[in-house]
Protein backbone atom coordinates (compact mmCIF):
# COMPACT_ATOMS: atom_id res chain seq x y z
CA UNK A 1 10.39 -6.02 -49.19
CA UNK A 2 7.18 -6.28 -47.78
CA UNK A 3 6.46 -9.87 -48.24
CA UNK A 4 7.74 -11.89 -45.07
CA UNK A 5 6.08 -12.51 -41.87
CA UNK A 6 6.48 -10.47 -39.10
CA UNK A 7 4.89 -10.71 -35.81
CA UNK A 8 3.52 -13.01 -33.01
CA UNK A 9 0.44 -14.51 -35.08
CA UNK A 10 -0.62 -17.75 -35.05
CA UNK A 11 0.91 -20.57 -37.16
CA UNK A 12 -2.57 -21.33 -38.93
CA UNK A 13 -2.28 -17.75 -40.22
CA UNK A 14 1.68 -17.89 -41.11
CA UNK A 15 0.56 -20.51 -42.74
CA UNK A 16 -2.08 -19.11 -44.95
CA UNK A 17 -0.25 -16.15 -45.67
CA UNK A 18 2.66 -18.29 -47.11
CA UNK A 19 0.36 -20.00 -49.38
CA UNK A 20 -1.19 -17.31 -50.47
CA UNK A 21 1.92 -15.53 -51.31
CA UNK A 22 3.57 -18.77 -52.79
CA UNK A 23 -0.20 -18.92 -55.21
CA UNK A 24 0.83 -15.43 -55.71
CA UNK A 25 4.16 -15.64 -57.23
CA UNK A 26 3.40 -19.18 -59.12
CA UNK A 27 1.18 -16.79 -61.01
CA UNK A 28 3.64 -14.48 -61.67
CA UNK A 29 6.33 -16.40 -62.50
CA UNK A 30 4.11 -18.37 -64.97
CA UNK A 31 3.50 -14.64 -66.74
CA UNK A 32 7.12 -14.29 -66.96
CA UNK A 33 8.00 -17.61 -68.52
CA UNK A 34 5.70 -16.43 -71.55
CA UNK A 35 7.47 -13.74 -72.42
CA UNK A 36 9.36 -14.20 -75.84
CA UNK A 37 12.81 -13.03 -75.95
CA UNK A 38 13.50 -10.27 -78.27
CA UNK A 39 14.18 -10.40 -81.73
CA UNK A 40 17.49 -9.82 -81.23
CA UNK A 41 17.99 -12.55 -78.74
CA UNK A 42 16.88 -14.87 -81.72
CA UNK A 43 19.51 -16.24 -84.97
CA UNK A 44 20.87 -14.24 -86.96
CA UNK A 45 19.34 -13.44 -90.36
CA UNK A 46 19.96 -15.96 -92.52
CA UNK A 47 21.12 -18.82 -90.28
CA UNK A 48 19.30 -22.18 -89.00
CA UNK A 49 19.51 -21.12 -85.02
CA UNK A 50 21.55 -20.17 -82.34
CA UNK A 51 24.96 -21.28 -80.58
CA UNK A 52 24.35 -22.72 -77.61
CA UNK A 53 27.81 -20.94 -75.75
CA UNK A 54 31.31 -20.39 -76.42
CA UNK A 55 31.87 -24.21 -75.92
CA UNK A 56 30.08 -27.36 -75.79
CA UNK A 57 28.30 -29.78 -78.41
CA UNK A 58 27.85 -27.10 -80.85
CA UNK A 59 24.26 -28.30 -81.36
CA UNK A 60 21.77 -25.39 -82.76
CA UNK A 61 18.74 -24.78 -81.23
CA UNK A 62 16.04 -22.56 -83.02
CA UNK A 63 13.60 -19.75 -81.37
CA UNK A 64 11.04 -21.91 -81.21
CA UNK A 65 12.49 -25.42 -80.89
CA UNK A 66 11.26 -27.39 -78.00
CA UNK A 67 13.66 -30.43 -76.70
CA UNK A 68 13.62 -32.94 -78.53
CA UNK A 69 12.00 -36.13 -78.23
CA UNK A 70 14.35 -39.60 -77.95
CA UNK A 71 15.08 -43.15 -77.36
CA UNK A 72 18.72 -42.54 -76.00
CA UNK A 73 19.24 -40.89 -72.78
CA UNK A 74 22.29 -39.52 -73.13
CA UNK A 75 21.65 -37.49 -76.37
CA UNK A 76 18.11 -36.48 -74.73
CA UNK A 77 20.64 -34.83 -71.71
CA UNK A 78 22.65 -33.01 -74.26
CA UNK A 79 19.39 -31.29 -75.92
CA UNK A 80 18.24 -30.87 -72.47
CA UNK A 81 21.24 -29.12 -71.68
CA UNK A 82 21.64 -27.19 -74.84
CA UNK A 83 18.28 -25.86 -74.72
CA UNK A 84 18.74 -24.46 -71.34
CA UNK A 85 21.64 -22.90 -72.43
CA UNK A 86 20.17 -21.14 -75.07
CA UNK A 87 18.85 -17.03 -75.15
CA UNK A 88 15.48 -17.36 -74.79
CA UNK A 89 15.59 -20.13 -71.81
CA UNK A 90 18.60 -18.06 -70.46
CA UNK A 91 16.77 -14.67 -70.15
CA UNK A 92 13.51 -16.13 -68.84
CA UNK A 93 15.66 -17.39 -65.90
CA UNK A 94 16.64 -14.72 -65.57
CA UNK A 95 12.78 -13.01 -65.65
CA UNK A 96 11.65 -15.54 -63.03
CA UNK A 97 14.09 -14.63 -60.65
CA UNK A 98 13.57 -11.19 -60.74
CA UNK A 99 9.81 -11.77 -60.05
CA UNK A 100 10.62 -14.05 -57.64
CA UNK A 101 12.90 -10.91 -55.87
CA UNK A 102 10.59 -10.01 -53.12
CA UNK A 103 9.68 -13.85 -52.08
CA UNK A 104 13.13 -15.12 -51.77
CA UNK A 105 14.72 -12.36 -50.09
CA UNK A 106 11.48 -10.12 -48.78
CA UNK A 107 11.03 -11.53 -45.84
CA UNK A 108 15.27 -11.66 -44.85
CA UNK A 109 14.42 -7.16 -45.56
CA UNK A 110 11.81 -7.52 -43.64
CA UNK A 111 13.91 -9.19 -40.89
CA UNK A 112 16.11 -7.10 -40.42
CA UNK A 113 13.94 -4.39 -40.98
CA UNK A 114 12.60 -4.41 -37.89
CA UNK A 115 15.11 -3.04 -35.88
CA UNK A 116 14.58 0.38 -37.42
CA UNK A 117 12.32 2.85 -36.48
CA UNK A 118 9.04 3.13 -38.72
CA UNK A 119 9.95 6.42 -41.04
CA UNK A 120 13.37 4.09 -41.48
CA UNK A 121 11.73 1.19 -42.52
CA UNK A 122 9.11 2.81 -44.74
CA UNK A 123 12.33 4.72 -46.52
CA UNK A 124 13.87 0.95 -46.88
CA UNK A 125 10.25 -0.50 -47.89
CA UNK A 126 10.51 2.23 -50.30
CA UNK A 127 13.73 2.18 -51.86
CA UNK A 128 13.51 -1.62 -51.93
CA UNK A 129 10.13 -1.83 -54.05
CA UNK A 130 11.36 0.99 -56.25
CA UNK A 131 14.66 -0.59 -57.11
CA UNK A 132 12.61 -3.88 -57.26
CA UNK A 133 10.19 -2.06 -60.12
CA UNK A 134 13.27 -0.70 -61.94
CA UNK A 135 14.85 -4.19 -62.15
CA UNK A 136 11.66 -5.57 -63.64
CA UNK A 137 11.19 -3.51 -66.29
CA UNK A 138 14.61 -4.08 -67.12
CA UNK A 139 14.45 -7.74 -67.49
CA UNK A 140 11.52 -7.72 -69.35
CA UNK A 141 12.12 -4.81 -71.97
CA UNK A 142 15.55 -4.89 -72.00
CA UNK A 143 17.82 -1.43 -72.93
CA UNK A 144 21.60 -0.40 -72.22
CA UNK A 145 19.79 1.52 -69.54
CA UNK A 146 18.17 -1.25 -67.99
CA UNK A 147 21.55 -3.05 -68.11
CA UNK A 148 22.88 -0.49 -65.86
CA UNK A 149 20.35 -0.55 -63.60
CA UNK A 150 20.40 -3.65 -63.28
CA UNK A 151 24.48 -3.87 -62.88
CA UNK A 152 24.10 -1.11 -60.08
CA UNK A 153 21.03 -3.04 -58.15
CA UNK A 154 21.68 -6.42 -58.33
CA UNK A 155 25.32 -6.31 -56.36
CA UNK A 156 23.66 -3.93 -54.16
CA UNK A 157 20.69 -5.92 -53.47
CA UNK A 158 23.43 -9.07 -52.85
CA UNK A 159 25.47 -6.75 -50.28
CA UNK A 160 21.88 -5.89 -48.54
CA UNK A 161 21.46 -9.42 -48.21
CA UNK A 162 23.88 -10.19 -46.42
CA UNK A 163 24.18 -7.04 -43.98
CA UNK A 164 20.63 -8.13 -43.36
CA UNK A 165 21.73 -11.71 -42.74
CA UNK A 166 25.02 -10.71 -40.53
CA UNK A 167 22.13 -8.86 -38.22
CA UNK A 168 19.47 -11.60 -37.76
CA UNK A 169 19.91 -13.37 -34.30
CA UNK A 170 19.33 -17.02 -35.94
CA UNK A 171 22.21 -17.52 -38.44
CA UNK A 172 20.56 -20.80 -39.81
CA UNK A 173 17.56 -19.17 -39.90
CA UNK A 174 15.38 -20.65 -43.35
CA UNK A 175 14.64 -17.04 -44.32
CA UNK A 176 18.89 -16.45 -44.49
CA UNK A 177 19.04 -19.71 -46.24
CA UNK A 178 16.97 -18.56 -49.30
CA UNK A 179 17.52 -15.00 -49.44
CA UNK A 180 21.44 -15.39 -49.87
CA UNK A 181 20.69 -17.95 -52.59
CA UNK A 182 17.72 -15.84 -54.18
CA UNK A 183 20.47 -12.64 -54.34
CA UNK A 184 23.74 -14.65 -55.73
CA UNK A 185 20.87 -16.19 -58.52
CA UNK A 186 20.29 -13.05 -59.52
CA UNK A 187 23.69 -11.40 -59.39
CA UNK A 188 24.95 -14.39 -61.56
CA UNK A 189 22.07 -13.94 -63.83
CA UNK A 190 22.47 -10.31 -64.53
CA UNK A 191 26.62 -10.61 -65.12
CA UNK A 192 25.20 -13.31 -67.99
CA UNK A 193 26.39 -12.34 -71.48
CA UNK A 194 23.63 -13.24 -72.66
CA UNK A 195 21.58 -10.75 -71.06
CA UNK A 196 23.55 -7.81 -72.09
CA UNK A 197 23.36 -8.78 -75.80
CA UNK A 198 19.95 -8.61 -75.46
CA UNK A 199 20.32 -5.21 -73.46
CA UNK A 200 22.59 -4.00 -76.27
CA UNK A 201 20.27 -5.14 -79.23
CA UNK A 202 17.24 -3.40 -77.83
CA UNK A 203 18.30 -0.27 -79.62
CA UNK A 204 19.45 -1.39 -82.31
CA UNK A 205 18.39 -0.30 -86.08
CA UNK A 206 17.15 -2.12 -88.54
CA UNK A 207 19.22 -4.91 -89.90
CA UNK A 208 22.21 -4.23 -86.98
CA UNK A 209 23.30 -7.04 -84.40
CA UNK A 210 25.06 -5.29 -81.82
CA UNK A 211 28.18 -7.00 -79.93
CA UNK A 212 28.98 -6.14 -76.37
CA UNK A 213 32.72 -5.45 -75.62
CA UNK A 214 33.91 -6.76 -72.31
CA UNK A 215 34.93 -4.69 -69.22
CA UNK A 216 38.53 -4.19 -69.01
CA UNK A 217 39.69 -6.06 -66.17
CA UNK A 218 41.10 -3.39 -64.40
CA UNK A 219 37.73 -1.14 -64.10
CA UNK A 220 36.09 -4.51 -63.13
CA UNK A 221 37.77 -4.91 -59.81
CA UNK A 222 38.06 -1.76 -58.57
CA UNK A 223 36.56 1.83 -59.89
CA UNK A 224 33.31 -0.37 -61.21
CA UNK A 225 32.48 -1.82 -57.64
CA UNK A 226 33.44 1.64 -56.38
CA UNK A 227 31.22 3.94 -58.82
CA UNK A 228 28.50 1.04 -57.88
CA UNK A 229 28.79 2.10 -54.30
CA UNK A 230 28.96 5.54 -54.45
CA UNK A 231 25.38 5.62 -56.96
CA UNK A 232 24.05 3.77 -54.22
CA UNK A 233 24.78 5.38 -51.20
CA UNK A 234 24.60 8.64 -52.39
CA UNK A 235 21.30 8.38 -53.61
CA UNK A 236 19.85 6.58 -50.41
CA UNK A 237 21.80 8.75 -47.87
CA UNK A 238 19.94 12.15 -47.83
CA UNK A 239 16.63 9.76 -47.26
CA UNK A 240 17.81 7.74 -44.66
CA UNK A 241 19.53 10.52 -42.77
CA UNK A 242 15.66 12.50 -42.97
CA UNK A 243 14.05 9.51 -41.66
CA UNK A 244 16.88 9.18 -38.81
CA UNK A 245 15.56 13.38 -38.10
CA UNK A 246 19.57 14.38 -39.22
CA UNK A 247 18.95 16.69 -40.56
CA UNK A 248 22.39 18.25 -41.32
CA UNK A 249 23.51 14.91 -43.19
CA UNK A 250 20.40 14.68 -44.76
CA UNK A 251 21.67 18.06 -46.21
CA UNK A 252 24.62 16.94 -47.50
CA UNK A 253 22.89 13.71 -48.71
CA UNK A 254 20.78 15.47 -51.19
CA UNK A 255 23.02 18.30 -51.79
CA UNK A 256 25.84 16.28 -52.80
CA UNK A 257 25.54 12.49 -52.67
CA UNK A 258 22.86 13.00 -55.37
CA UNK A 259 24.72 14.41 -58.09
CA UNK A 260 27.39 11.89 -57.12
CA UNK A 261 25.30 9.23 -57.83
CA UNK A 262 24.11 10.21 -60.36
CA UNK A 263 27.56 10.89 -62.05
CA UNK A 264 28.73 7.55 -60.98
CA UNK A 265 25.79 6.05 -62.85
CA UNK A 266 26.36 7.98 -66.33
CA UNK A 267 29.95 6.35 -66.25
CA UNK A 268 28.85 2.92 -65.51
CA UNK A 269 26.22 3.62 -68.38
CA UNK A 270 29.35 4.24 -70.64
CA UNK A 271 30.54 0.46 -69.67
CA UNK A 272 26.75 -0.73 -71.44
CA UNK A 273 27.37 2.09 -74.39
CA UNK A 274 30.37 0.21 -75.66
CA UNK A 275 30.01 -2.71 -78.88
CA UNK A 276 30.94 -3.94 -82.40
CA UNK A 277 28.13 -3.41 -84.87
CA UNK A 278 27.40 -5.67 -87.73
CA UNK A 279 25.75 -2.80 -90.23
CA UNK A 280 24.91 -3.42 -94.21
CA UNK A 281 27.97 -1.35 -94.41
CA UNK A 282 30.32 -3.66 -92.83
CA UNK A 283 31.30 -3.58 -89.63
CA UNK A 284 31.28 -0.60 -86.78
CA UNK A 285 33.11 -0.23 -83.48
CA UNK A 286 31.40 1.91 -80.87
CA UNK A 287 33.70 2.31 -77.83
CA UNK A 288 34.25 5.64 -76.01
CA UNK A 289 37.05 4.53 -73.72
CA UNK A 290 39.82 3.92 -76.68
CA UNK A 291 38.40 5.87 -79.92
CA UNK A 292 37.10 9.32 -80.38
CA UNK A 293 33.89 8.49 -82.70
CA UNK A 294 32.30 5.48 -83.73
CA UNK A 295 34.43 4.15 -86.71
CA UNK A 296 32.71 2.49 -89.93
CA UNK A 297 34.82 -0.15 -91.26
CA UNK A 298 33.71 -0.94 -94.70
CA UNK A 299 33.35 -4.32 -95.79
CA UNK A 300 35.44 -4.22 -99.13
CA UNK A 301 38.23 -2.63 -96.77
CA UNK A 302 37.88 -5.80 -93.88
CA UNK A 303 40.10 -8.65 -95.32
CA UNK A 304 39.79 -11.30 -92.68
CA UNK A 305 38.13 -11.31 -88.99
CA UNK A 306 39.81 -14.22 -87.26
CA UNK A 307 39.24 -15.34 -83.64
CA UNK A 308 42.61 -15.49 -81.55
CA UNK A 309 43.62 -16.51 -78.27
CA UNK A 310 43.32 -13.43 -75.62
CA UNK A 311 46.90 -14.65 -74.89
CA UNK A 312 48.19 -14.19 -78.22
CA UNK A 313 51.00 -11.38 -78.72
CA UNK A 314 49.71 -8.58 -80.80
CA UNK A 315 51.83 -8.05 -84.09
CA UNK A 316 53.07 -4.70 -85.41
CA UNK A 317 50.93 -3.12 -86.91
CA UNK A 318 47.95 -4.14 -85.27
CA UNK A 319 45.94 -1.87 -82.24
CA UNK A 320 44.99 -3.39 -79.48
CA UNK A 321 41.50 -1.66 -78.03
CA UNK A 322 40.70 -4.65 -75.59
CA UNK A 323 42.14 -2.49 -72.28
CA UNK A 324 43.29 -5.41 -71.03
CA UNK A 325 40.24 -7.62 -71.71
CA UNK A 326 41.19 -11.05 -72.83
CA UNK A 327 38.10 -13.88 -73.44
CA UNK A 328 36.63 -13.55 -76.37
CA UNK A 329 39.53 -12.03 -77.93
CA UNK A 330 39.03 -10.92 -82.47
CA UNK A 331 41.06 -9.43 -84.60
CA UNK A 332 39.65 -7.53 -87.55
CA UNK A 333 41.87 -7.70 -90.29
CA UNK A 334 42.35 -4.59 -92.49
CA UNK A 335 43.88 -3.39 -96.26
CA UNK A 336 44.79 0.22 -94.59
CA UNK A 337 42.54 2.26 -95.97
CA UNK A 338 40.34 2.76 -92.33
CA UNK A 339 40.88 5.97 -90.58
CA UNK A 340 40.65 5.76 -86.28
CA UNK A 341 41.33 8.27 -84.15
CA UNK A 342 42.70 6.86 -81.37
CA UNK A 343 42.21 8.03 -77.52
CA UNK A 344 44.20 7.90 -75.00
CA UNK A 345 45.40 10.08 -71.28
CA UNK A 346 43.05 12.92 -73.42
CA UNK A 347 45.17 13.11 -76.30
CA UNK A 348 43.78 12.14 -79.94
CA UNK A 349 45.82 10.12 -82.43
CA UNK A 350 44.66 9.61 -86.20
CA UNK A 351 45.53 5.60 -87.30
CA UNK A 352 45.36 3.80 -89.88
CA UNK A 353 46.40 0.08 -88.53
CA UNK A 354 46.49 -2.59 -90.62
CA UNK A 355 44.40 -4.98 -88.01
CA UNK A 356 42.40 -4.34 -84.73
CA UNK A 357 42.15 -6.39 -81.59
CA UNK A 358 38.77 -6.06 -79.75
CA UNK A 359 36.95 -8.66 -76.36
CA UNK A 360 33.59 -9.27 -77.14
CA UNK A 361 30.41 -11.23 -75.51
CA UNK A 362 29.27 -13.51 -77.72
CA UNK A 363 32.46 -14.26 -79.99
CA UNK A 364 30.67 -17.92 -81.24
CA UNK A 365 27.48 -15.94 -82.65
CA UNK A 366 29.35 -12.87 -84.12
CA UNK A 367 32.02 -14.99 -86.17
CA UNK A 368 28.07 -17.17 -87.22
CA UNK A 369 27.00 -14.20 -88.57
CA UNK A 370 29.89 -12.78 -89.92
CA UNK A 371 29.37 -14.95 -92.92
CA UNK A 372 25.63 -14.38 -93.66
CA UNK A 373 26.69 -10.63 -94.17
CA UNK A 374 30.03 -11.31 -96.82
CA UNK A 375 32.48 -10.76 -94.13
CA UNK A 376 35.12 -13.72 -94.32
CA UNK A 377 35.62 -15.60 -91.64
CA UNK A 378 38.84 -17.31 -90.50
């Protein structure tokens, strides 16, 4: 991206440059450390702090707590490791490796790079820095469209990596080393939970907390990677087919690889659209892949919301919306009296179930909240 070392210079000066890139980023990085997490990356109102996970110690940790201080090593572990699991340490990882994008895996780009002619590798410089600068303002302002984004460049920068890697001539080479590792950091970073609840929350109203529902499986594994590639490569193709002076693909590229990616991104944006809402009202599911319109449930209608096994079998009476989604399995709990107007194959079907079974990110902190908002909890 910009930032390795190319050429036949001098060690002294490889060197210097080095340094003066690493002083470069340690500045950076520092900046992004600072940043607070969003207010919706904080507790909810009315509670002392925020679940560390969906399992461990069950120790709460506030916005602003540091580690605390004491005299017995193991329990000084366990808040050490509870406070790096929590939101705000979480996201800033995530901040720090984004800004550390172009150091850890520049100079593998820049590598491999080479090879092309110079109109190719300005369009890759280009496209590289610009996906780069997207990413970034994702991370730190974080928005369902920044999620996207982010879902969409992250795998692609990971798949980059290693085409770049597969054509460098040194396959231990340092610069392979750290930019694989730099690109799976981030790829795991991005795909945490945590992350897209703060995505989600970043458009939220007033007093809302906003849920994420999980990706079915079965869009996960196969149309997801496949609507990632084609956003990709059809937006990079007319480009790269200029630079290459073909011009007849470079035709097609703009003429129809564009609007393909750009239709393949609008449905992976529908993937960051979908949540449960916890409203004054009560309680609202958003999803556009199962149900026609957002449905209000109202609180004096929701008798119980109860977390279940994702292996549980799924009683008469009750709809199932999960798609075949199964951590982080709920079931809302109803008296009858909630219309839904079920999707499905493009017909519409008015319900009225008695319960609802929805996947969710962050199960632990919705059923915490539930409470602080008269919503029973079983």
């Amino acid at each position: 991206m910009g930032v390795g070392v190319t050429g036949t210079g001098s060690s002294t000066n490889t060197n210097e440059a080095s340094a003066t890139a690493a002083t470069a980023i340690t500045a950076l990085i520092t900046t992004a450390t600072v940043f607070a997490a969003p207010v919706h990356a904080l507790p909810p109102p009315g509670s002392k702090g925020v679940s560390t996970g969906e399992a461990g110690a069950g120790m709460l940790i506030t916005a602003n707590s540091t580690v605390p201080s004491t005299t017995c090593p193991s329990a000084r572990l366990l808040a050490m490791g509870n406070w790096l699991r929590s939101p705000r340490v979480r996201l800033n990882k995530l901040r720090v490796f984004w800004v550390a994008v172009p150091v850890l895996v520049g100079p593998l780009f820049n590598s491999a790079l080479d090879s092309q002619t110079s109109a190719g590798k300005l369009v890759g410089l280009v496209f590289l820095w610009i996906a780069w600068g997207i990413g970034l303002v994702g991370v730190l302002t974080p928005r369902p469209a920044g999620l996207t984004a982010l879902r969409i460049i992250a795998p692609a920068l990971l798949v980059v990596a290693i085409i770049s890697a597969a054509s460098c001539p040194a396959p231990a080479d340092w610069k392979i080393i750290i930019g694989l590792i730099g690109a799976l950091a981030v790829v795991g970073l991005v795909t945490d939970p945590t992350f897209a609840r703060t995505a989600v929350n970043g458009v939220a109203y007033g007093d809302e907390s906003r849920y994420p529902l999980r990706t079915p499986p079965g869009l996960f594994f196969g149309p997801v990677p496949l609507a990632r590639a084609v956003a990709v490569i059809g937006l990079v193709s007319g480009p790269w087919a200029l630079a290459a002076n073909n011009y007849a693909l470079a035709v097609v590229g703009f003429v129809v690889g564009i609007p393909l990616a750009l239709g393949a991104a609008r449905i992976l944006h529908t993937l960051s659209r979908r949540w449960l809402v916890l409203v004054p009202a009560g309680v609202v599911l958003v999803d556009s892949l199962t149900i026609a319109d957002p449905v209000l449930m109202v609180r004096r209608h929701i008798r119980v919301v109860r977390k279940v096994p994702g292996t549980a079998t799924v009683s008469a009476g009750t709809l199932d919306l999960r798609l075949g989604a199964s951590w982080g399995t709920i079931r809302v709990e109803l008296d009858g009296e909630t219309d839904l107007v079920r999707t499905r194959r493009g017909e519409s079907k008015t319900l009225r179930p008695h319960s609802l079974v929805v996947a969710i990110n962050g199960r632990r902190a919705l059923l915490t909240d539930l409470p602080h908002r008269r919503i029973t909890v079983a």
